[in-house]
PDB file of N, CA and C in Angstrom:
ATOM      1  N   UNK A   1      71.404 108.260 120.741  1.00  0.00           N
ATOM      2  CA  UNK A   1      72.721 108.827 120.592  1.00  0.00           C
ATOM      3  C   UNK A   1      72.966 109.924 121.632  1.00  0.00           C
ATOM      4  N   UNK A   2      71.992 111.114 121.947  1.00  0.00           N
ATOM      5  CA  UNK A   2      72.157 111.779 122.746  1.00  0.00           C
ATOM      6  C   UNK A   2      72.511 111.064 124.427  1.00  0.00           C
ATOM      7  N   UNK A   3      71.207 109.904 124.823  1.00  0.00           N
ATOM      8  CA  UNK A   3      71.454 109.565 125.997  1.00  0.00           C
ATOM      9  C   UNK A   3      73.353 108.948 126.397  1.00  0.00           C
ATOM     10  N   UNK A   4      73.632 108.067 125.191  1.00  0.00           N
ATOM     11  CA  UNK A   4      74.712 107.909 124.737  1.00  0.00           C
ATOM     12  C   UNK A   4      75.889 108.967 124.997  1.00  0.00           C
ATOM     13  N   UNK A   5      75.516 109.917 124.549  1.00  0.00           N
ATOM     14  CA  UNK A   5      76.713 111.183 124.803  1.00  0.00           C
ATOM     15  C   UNK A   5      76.480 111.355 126.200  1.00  0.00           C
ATOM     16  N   UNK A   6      75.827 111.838 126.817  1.00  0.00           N
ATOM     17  CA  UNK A   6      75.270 112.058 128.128  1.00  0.00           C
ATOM     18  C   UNK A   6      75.900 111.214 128.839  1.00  0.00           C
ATOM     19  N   UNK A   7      75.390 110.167 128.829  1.00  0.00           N
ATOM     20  CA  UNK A   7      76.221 108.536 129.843  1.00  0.00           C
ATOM     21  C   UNK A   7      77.912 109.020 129.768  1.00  0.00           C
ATOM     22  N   UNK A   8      78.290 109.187 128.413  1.00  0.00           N
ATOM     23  CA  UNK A   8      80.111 109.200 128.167  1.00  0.00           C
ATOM     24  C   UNK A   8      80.360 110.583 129.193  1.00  0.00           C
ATOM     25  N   UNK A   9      79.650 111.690 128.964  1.00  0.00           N
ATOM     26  CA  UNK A   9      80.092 113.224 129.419  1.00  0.00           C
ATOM     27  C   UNK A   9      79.921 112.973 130.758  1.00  0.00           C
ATOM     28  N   UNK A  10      78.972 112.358 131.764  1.00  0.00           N
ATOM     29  CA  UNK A  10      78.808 111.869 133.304  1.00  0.00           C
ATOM     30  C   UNK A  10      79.718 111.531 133.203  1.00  0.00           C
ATOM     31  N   UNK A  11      80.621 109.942 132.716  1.00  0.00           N
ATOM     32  CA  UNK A  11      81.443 109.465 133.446  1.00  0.00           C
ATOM     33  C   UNK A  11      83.016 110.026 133.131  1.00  0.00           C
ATOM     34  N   UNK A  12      83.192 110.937 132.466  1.00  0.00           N
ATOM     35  CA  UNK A  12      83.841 112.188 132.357  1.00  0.00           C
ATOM     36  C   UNK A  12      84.102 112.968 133.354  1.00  0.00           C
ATOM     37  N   UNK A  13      82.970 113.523 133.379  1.00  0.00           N
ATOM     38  CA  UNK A  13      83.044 114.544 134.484  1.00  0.00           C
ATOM     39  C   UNK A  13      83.250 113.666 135.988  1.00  0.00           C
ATOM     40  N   UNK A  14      82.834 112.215 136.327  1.00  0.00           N
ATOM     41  CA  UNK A  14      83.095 111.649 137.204  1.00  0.00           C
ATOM     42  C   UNK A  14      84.515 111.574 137.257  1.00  0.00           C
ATOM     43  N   UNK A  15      85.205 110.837 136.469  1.00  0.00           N
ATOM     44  CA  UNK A  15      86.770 110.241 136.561  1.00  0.00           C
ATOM     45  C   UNK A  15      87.017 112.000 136.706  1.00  0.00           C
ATOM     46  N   UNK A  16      86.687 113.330 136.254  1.00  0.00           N
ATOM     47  CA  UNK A  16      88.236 114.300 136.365  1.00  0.00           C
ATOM     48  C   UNK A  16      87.886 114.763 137.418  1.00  0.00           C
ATOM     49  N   UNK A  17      86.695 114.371 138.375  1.00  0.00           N
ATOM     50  CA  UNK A  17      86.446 114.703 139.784  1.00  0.00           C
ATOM     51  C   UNK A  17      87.017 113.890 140.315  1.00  0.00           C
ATOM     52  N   UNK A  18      87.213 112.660 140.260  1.00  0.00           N
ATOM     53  CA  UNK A  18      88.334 111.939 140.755  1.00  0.00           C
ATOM     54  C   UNK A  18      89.484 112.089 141.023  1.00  0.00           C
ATOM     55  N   UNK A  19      89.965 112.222 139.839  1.00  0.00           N
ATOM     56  CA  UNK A  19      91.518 112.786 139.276  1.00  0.00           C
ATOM     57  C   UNK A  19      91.520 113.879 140.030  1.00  0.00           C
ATOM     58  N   UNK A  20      90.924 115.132 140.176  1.00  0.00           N
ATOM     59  CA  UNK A  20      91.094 116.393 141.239  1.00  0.00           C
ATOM     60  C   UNK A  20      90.900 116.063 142.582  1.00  0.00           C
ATOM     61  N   UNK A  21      90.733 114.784 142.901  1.00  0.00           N
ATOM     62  CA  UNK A  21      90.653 114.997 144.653  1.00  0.00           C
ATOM     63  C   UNK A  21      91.927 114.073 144.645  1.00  0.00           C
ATOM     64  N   UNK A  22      92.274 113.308 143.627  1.00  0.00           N
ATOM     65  CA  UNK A  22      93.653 112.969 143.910  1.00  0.00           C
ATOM     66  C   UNK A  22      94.647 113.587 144.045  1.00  0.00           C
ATOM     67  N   UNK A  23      94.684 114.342 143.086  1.00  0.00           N
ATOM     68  CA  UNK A  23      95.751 115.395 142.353  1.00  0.00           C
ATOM     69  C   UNK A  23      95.628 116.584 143.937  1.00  0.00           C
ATOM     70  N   UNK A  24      94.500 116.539 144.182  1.00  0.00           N
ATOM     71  CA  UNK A  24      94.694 117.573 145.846  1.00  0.00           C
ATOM     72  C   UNK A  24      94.933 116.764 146.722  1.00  0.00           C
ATOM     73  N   UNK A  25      94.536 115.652 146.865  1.00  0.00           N
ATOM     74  CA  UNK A  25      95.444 114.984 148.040  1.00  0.00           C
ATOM     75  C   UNK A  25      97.037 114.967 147.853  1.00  0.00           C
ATOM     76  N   UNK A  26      97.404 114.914 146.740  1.00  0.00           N
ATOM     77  CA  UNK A  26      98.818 114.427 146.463  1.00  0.00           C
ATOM     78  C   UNK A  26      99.481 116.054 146.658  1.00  0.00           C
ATOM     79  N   UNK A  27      98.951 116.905 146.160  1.00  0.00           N
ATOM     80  CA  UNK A  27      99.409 118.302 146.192  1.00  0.00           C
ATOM     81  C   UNK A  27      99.640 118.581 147.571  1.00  0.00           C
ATOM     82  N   UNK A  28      98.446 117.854 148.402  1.00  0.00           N
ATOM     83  CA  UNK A  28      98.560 118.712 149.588  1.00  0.00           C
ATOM     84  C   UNK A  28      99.634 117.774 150.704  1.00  0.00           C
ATOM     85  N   UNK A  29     100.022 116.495 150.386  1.00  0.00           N
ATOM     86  CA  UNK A  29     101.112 115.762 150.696  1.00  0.00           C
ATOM     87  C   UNK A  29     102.563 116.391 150.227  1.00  0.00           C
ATOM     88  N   UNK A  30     102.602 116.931 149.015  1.00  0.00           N
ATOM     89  CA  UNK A  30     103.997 117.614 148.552  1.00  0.00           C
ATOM     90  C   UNK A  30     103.742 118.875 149.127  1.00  0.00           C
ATOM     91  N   UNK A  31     102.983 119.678 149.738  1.00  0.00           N
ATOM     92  CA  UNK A  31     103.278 121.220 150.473  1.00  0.00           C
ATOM     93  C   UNK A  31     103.429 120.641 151.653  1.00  0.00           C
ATOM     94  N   UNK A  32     103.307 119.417 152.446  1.00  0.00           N
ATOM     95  CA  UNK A  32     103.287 119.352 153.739  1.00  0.00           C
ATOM     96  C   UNK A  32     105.067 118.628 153.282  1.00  0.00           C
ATOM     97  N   UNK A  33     105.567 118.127 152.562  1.00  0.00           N
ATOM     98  CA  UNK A  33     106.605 117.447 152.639  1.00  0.00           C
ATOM     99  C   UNK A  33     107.801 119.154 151.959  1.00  0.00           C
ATOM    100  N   UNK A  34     107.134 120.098 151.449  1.00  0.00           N
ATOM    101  CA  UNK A  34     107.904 121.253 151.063  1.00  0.00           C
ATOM    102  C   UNK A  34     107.769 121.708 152.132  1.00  0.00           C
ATOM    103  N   UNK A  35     107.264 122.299 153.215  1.00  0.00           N
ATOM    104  CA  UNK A  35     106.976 122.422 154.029  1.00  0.00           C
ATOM    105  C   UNK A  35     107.926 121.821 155.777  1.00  0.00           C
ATOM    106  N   UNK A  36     108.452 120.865 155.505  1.00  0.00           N
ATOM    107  CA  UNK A  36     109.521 120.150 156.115  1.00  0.00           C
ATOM    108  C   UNK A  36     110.872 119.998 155.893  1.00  0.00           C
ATOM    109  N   UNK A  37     110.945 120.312 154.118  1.00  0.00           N
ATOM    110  CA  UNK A  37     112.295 120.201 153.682  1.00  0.00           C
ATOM    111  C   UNK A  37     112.718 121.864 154.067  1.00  0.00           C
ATOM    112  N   UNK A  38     111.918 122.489 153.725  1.00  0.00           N
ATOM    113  CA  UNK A  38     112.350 124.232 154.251  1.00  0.00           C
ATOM    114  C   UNK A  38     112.626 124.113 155.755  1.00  0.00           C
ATOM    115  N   UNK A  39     112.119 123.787 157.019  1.00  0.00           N
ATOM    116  CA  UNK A  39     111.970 123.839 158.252  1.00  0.00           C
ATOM    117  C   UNK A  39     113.353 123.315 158.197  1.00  0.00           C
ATOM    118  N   UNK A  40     113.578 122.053 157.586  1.00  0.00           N
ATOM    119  CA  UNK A  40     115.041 121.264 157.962  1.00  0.00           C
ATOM    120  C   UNK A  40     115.890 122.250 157.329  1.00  0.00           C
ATOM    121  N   UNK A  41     116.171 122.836 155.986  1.00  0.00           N
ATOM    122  CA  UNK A  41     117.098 123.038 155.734  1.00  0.00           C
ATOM    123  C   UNK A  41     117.629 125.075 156.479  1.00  0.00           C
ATOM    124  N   UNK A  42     116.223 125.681 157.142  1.00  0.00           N
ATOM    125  CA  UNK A  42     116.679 126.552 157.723  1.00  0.00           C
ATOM    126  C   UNK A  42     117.471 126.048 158.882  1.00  0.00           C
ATOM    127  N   UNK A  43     116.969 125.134 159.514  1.00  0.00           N
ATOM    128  CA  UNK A  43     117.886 124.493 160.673  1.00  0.00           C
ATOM    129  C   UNK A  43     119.094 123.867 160.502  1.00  0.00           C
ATOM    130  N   UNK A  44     119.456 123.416 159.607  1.00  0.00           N
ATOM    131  CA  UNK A  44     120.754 123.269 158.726  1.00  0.00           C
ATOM    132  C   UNK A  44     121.348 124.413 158.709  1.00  0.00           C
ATOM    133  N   UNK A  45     120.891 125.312 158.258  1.00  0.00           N
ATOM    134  CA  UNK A  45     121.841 126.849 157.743  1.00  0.00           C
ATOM    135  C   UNK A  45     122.212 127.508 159.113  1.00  0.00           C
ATOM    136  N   UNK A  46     121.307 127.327 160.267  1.00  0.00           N
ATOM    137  CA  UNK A  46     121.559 128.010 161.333  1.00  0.00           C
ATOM    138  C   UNK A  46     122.430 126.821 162.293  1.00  0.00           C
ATOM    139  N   UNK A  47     122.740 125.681 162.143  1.00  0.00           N
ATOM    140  CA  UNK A  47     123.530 125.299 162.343  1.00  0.00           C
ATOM    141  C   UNK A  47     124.765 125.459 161.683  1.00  0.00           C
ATOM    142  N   UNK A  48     124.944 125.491 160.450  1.00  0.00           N
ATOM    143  CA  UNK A  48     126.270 125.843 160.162  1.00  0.00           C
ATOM    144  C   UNK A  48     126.986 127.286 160.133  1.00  0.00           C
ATOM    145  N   UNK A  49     125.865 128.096 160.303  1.00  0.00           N
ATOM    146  CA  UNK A  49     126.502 129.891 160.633  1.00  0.00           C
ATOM    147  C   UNK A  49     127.134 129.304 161.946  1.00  0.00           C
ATOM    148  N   UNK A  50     126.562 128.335 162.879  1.00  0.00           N
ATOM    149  CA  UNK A  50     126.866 128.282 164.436  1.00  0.00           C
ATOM    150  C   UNK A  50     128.345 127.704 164.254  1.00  0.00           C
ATOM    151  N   UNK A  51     128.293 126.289 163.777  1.00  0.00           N
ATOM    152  CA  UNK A  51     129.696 125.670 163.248  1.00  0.00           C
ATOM    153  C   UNK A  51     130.700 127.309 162.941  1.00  0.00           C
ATOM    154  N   UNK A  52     130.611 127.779 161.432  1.00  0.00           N
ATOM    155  CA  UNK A  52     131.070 128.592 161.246  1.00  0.00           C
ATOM    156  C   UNK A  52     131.767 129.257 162.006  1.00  0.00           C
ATOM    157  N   UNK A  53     130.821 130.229 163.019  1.00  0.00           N
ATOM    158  CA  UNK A  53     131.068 130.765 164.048  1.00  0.00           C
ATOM    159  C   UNK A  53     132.296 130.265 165.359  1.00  0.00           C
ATOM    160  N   UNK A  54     132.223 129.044 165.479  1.00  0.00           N
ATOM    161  CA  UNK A  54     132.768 128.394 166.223  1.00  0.00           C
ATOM    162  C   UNK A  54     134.370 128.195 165.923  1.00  0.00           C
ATOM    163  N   UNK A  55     134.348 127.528 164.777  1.00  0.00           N
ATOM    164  CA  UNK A  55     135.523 127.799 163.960  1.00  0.00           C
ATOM    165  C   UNK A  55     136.223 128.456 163.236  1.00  0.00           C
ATOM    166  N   UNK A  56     135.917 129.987 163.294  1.00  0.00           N
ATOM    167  CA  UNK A  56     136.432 131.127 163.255  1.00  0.00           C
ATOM    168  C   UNK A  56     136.761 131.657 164.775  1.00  0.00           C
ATOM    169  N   UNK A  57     136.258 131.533 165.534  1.00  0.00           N
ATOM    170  CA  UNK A  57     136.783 131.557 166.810  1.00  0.00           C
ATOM    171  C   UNK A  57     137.875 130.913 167.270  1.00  0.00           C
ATOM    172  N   UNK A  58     137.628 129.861 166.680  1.00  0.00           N
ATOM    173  CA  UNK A  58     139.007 128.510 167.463  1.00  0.00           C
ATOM    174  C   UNK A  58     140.063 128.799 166.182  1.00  0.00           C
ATOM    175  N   UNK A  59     140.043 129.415 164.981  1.00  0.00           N
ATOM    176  CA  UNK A  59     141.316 129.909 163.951  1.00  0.00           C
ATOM    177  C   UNK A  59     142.174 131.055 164.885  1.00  0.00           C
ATOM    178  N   UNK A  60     141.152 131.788 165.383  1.00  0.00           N
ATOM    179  CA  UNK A  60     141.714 132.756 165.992  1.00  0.00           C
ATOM    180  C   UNK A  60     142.355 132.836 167.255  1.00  0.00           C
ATOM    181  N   UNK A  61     142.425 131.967 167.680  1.00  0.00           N
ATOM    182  CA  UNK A  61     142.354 131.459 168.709  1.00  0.00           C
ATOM    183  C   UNK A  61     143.763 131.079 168.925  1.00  0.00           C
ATOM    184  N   UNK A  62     143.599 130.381 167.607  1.00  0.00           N
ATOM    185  CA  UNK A  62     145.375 128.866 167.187  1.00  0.00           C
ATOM    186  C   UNK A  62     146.283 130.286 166.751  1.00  0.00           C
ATOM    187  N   UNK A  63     145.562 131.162 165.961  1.00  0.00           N
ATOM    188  CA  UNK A  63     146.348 132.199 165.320  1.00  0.00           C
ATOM    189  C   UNK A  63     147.496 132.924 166.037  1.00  0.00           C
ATOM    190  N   UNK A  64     146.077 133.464 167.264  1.00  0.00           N
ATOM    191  CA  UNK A  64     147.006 133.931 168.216  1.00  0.00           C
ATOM    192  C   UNK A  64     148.251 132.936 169.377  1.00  0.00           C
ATOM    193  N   UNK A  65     147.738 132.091 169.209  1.00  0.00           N
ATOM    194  CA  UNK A  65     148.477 130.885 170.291  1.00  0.00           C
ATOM    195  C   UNK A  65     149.687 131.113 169.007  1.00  0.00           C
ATOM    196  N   UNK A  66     149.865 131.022 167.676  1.00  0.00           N
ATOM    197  CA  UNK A  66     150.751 130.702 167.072  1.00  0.00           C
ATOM    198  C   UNK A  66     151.704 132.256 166.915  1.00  0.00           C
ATOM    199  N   UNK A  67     151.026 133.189 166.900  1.00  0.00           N
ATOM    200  CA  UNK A  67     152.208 134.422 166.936  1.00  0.00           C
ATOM    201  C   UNK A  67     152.725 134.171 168.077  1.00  0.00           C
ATOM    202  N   UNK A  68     151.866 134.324 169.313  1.00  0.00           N
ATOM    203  CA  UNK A  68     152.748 134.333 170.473  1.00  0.00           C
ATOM    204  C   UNK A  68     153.807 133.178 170.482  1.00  0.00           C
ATOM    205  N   UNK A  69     153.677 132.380 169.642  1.00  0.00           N
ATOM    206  CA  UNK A  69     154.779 131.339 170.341  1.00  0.00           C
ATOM    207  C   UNK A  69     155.835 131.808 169.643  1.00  0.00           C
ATOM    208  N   UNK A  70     155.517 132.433 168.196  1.00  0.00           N
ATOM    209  CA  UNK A  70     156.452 132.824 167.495  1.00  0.00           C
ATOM    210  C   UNK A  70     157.235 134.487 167.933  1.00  0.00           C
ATOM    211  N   UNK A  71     156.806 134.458 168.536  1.00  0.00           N
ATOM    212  CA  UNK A  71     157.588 136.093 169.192  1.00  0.00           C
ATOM    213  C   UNK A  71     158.106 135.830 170.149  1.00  0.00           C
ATOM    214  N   UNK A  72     157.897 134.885 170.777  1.00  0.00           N
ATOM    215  CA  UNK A  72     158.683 133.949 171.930  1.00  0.00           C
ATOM    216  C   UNK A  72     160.165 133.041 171.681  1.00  0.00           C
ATOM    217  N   UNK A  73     160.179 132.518 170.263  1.00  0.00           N
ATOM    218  CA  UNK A  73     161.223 131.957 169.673  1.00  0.00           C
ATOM    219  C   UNK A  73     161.988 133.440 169.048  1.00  0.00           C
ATOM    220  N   UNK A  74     161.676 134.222 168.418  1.00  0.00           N
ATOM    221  CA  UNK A  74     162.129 135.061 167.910  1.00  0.00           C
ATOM    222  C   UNK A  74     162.921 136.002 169.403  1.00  0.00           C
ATOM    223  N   UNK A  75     162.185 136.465 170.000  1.00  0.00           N
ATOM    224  CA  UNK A  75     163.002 137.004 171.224  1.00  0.00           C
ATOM    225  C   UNK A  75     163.945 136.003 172.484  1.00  0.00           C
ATOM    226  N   UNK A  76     163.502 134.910 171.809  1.00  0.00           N
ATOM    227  CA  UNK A  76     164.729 133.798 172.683  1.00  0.00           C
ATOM    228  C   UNK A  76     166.151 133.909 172.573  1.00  0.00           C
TER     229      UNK A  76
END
């Protein structure tokens, strides 16, 4: 009975040594894939401050193109 327990507790301790080099391979596949989704989505954000940027420029831009035309009709 003892050798019995023994045999079951080895292949125990075998399979959750298993299970832990899986469970770290797979872990260490989801920090390398977290790891990429952060990289992309800072490059996302600093593209759209840039967008942003761009098109607050070109509002201002039309803004002013649009008073002046309108102070132009008004003093016509």
């Amino acid at each position: 009975m003892l050798e019995t327990s023994l045999n079951q507790l080895e292949q125990l301790v075998t399979d959750l040594m298993q299970k832990n080099a899986q469970l770290s391979e797979q872990n260490a596949a989801v920090a390398q894939q977290l790891a990429q989704a952060k990289e992309e989505n800072d490059s996302l954000q600093l593209s759209l401050m840039e967008h942003e940027e761009k098109n607050g420029a070109a509002a201002a831009r039309i803004q002013a193109l649009v008073e002046r035309a309108s102070a132009g009709v008004v003093n016509a």
